[in-house]
Protein backbone atom coordinates (compact mmCIF):
# COMPACT_ATOMS: atom_id res chain seq x y z
CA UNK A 1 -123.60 -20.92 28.96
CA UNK A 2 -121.23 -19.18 31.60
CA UNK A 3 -119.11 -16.52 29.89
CA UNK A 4 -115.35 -16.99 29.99
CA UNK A 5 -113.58 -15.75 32.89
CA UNK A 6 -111.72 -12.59 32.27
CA UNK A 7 -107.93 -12.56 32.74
CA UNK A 8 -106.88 -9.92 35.51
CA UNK A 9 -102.71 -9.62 36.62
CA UNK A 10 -100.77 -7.19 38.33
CA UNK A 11 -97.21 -6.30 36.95
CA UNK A 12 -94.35 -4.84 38.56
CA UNK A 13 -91.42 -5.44 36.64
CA UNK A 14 -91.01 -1.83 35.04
CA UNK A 15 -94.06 0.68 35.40
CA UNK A 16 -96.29 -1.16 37.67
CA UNK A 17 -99.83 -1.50 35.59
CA UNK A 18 -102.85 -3.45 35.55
CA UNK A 19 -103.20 -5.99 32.62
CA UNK A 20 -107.08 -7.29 32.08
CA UNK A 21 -107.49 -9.46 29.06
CA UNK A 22 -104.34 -8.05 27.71
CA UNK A 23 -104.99 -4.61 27.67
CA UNK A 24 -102.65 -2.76 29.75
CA UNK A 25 -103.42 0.15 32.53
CA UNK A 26 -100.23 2.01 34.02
CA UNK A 27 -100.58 3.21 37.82
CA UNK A 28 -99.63 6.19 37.99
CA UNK A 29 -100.67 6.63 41.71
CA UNK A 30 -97.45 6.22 43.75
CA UNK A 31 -98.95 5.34 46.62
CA UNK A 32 -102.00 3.19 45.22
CA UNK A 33 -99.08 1.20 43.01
CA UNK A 34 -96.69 0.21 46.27
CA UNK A 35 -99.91 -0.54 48.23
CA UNK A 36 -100.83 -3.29 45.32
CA UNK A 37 -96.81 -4.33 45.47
CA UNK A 38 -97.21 -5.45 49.37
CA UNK A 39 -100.19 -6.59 48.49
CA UNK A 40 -98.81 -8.87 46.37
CA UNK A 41 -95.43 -9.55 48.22
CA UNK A 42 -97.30 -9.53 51.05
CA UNK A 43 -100.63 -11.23 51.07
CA UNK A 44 -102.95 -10.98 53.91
CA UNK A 45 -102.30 -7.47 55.30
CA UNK A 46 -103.74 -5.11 58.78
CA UNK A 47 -104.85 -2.20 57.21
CA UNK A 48 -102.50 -0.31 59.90
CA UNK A 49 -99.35 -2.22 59.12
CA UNK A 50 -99.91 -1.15 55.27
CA UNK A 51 -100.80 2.40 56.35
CA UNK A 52 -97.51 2.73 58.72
CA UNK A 53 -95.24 1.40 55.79
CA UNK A 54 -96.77 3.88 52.97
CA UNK A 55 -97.05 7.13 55.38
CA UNK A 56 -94.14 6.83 58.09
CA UNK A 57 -94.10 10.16 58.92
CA UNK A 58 -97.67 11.05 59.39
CA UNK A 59 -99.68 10.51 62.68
CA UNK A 60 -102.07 7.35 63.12
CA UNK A 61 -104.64 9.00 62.42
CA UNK A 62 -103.59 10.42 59.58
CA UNK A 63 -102.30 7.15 58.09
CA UNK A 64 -105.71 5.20 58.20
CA UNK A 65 -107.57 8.44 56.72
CA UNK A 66 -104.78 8.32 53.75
CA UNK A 67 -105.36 4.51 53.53
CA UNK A 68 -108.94 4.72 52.88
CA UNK A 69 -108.44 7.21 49.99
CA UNK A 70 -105.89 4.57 48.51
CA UNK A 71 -108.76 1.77 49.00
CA UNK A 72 -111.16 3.85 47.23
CA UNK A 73 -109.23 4.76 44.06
CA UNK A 74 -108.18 0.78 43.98
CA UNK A 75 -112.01 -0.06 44.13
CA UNK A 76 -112.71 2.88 41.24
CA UNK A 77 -109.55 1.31 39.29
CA UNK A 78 -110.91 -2.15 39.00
CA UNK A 79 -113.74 -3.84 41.77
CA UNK A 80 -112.23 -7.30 41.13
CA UNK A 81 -108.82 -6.80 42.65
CA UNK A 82 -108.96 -6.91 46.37
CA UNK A 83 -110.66 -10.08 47.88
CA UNK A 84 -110.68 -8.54 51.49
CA UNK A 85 -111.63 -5.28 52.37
CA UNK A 86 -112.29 -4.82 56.36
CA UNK A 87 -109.55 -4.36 59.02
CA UNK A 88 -106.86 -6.80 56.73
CA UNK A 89 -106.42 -6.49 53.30
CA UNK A 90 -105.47 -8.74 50.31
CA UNK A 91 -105.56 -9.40 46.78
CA UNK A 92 -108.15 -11.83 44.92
CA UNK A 93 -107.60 -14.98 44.46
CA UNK A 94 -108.21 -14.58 40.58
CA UNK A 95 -105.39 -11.82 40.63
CA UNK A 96 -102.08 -13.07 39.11
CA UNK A 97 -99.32 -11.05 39.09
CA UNK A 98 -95.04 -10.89 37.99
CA UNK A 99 -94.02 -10.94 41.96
CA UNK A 100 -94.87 -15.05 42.22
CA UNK A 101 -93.08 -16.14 39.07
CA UNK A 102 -89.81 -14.90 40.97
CA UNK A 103 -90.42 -17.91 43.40
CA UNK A 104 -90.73 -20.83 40.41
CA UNK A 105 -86.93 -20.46 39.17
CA UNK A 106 -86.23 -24.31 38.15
CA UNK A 107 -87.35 -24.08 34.75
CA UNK A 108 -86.55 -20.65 33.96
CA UNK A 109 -84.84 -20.17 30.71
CA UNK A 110 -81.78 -18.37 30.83
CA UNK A 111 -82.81 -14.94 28.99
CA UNK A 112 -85.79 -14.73 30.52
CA UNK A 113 -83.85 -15.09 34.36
CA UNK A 114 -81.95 -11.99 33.28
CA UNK A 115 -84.06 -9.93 31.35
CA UNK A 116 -86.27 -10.37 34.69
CA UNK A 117 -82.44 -9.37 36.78
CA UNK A 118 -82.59 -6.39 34.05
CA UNK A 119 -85.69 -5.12 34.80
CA UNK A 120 -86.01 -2.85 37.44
CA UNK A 121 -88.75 -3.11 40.01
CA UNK A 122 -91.30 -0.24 40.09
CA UNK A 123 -89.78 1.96 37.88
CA UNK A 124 -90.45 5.49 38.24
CA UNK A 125 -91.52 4.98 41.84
CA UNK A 126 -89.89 7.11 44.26
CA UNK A 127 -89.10 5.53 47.08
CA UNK A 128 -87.19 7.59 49.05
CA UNK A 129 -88.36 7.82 53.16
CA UNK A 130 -90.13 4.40 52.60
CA UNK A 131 -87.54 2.23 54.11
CA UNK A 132 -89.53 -1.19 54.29
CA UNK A 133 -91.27 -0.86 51.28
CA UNK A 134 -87.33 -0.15 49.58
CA UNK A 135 -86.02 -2.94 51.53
CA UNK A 136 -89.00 -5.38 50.56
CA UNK A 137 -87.88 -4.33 46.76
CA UNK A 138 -84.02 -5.05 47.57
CA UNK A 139 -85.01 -8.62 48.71
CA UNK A 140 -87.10 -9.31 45.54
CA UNK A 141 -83.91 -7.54 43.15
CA UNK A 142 -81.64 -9.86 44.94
CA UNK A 143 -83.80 -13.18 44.18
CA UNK A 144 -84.25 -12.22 40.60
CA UNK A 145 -80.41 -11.50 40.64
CA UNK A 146 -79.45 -15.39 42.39
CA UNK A 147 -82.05 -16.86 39.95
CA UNK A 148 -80.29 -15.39 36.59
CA UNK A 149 -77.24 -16.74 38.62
CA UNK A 150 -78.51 -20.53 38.94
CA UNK A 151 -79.55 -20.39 34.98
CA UNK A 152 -76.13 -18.85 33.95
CA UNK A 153 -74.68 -22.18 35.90
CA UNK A 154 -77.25 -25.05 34.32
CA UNK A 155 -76.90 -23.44 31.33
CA UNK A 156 -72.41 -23.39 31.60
CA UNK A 157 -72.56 -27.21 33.27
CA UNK A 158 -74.91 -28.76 30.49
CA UNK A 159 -73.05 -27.08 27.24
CA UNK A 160 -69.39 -26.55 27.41
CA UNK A 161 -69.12 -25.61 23.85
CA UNK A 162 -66.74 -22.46 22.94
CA UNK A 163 -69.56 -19.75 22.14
CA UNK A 164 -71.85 -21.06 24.68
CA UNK A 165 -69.03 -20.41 27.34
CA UNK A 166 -68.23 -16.41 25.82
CA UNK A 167 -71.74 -16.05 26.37
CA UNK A 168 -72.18 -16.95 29.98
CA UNK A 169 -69.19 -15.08 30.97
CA UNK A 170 -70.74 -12.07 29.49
CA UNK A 171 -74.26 -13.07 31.21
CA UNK A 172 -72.16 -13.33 34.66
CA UNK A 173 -70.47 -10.03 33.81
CA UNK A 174 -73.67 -8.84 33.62
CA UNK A 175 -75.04 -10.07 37.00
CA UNK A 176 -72.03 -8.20 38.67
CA UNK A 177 -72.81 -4.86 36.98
CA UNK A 178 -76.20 -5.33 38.28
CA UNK A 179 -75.20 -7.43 42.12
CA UNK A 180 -71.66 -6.47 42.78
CA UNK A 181 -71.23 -8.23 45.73
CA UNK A 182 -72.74 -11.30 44.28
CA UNK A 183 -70.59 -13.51 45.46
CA UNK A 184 -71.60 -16.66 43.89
CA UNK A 185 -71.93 -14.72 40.05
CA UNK A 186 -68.07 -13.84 40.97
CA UNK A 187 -66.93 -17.18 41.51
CA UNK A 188 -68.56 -18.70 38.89
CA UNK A 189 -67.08 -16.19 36.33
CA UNK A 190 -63.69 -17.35 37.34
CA UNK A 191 -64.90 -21.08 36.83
CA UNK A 192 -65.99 -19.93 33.60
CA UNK A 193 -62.83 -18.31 32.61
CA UNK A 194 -61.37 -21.45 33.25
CA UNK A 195 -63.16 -23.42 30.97
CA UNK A 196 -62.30 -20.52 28.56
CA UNK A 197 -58.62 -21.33 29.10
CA UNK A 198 -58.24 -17.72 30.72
CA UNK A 199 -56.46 -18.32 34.08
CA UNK A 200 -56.09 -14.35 34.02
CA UNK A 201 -59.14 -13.38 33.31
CA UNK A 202 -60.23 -15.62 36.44
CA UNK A 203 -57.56 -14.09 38.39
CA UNK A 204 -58.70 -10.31 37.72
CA UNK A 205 -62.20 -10.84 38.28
CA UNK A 206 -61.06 -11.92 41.84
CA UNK A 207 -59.02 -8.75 42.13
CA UNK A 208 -61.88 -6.77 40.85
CA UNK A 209 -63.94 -8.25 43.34
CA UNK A 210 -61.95 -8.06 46.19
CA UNK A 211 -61.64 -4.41 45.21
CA UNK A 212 -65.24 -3.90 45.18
CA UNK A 213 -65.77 -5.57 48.54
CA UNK A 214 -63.17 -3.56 50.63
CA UNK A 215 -64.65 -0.36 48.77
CA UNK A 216 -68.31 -0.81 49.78
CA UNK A 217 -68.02 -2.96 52.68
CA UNK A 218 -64.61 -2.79 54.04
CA UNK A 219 -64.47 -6.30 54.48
CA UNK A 220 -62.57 -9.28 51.87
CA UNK A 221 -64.48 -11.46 49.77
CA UNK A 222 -66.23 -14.64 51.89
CA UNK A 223 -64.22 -17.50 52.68
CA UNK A 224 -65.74 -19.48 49.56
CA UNK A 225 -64.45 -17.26 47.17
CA UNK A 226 -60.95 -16.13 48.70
CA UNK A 227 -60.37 -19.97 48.95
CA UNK A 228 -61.52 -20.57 44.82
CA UNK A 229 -58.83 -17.69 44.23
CA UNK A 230 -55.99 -19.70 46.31
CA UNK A 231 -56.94 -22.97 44.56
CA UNK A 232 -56.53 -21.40 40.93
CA UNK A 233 -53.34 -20.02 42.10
CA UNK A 234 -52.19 -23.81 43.60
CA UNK A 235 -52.91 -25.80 40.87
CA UNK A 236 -55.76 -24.23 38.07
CA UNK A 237 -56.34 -27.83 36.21
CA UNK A 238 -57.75 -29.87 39.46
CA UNK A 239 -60.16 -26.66 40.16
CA UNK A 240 -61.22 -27.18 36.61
CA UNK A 241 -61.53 -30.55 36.72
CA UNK A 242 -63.92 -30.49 39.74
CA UNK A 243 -65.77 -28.19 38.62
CA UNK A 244 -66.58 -29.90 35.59
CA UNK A 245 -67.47 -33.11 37.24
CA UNK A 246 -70.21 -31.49 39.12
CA UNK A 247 -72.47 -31.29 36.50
CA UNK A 248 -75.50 -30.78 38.32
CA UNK A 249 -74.22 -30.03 41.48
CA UNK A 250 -73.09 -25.93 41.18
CA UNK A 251 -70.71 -24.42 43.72
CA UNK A 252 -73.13 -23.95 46.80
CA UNK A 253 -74.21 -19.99 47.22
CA UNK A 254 -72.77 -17.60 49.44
């Protein structure tokens, strides 16, 4: 009889740490944790390219010698979790991990979209002087962030009841603490408001964002959301109206 195959997954949504089976194994090596991360965001990977991301300052040399170390602890942490191991790297094929459920959003419940937009990637990783490995971690923050978006929208469009309503437009106040510039999460809190009966409230988050925009980027909000803003101004009720007829069809991202 062949014995059940054991359960191996890499997670990276708080402490990175290696789950087999369900029993849990924090990395605590810095290095060895945002090597399995572009691993994993990655795939396939030259050895070099991973080295010159994890040790920027240090000479070739230098790099490749530091790599090998990293390759050596992985192998002593668990055999099983690289299925390459020559001049390219790369995970096994039996390793699952958090990054690729980021990139399967349709059915994603709306709590569990922003507990993942409320969880913060690699915590307690410095990343400081890695400037691809931070911006790699940016572009996976922002696609949790424009996923607990889409759910806040499917979940406003498909139940328009009175509590249901309060509690997207605390979800979407939410997204904004954590995505400021989110455009989209903006101007879907002021179509929110409006099905709150709040014309205000719709008008201030505009001003709030428009603040926020001109503070951190010097620029106005995009064209999408400056023109919501006149349109709720012109005439609130057709704005509402539209947006309620959409149904399935949410304001297009910005």
């Amino acid at each position: 009889m062949t014995p059940p195959t054991s359960r191996l997954r890499l997670e990276f949504l708080g402490m990175p740490k290696m789950v087999r089976d369900g029993v849990a194994t924090t990395i605590s090596d810095r290095k060895l944790a945002l090597l399995l991360f572009m691993l994993a965001a990655r795939g396939r990977c030259a050895r070099i390219d991973l080295a010159a991301c994890l040790w920027p300052e240090a000479d070739p040399d230098k790099q490749l010698a530091s790599m090998r170390l990293r390759v050596h602890k992985l192998r002593q942490l668990e055999p099983a979790l690289l299925g390459s191991d020559g001049p390219e790297l790369q995970l096994s094929a039996q390793v699952e991990h958090d990054l690729s459920s980021l990139r399967r959003s349709q059915d994603m419940p709306l709590e569990t979209a922003l507990a993942l937009a409320d969880t913060p990637l690699l915590s307690g990783i410095d990343l400081r002087g890695l400037e691809q490995i931070e911006c790699m971690v940016e572009g996976f923050r922002d696609l949790m962030v424009a996923q607990a978006v889409d759910s806040i929208v499917r979940e406003v469009l498909s139940q328009r009841a009175e509590a249901r309503i309060q509690r997207c437009i605390e979800l979407l106040h939410k997204v904004l603490v954590l995505a400021p510039l989110n455009e989209s999460a903006c101007r879907h809190l002021m179509l929110c408001h409006l099905l709150d009966h709040d014309r205000s409230s719709a008008l201030r988050v505009f001003e709030r964002f428009r603040e926020t925009t001109r503070r951190l980027l010097g620029v106005e909000p995009g064209v999408h959301t400056t023109r919501l803003h006149a349109r709720i101004l012109l005439d609130e009720q057709q704005v509402l109206d539209e947006f309620v007829a959409r149904r399935e069809r949410p304001l297009a991202t910005a």
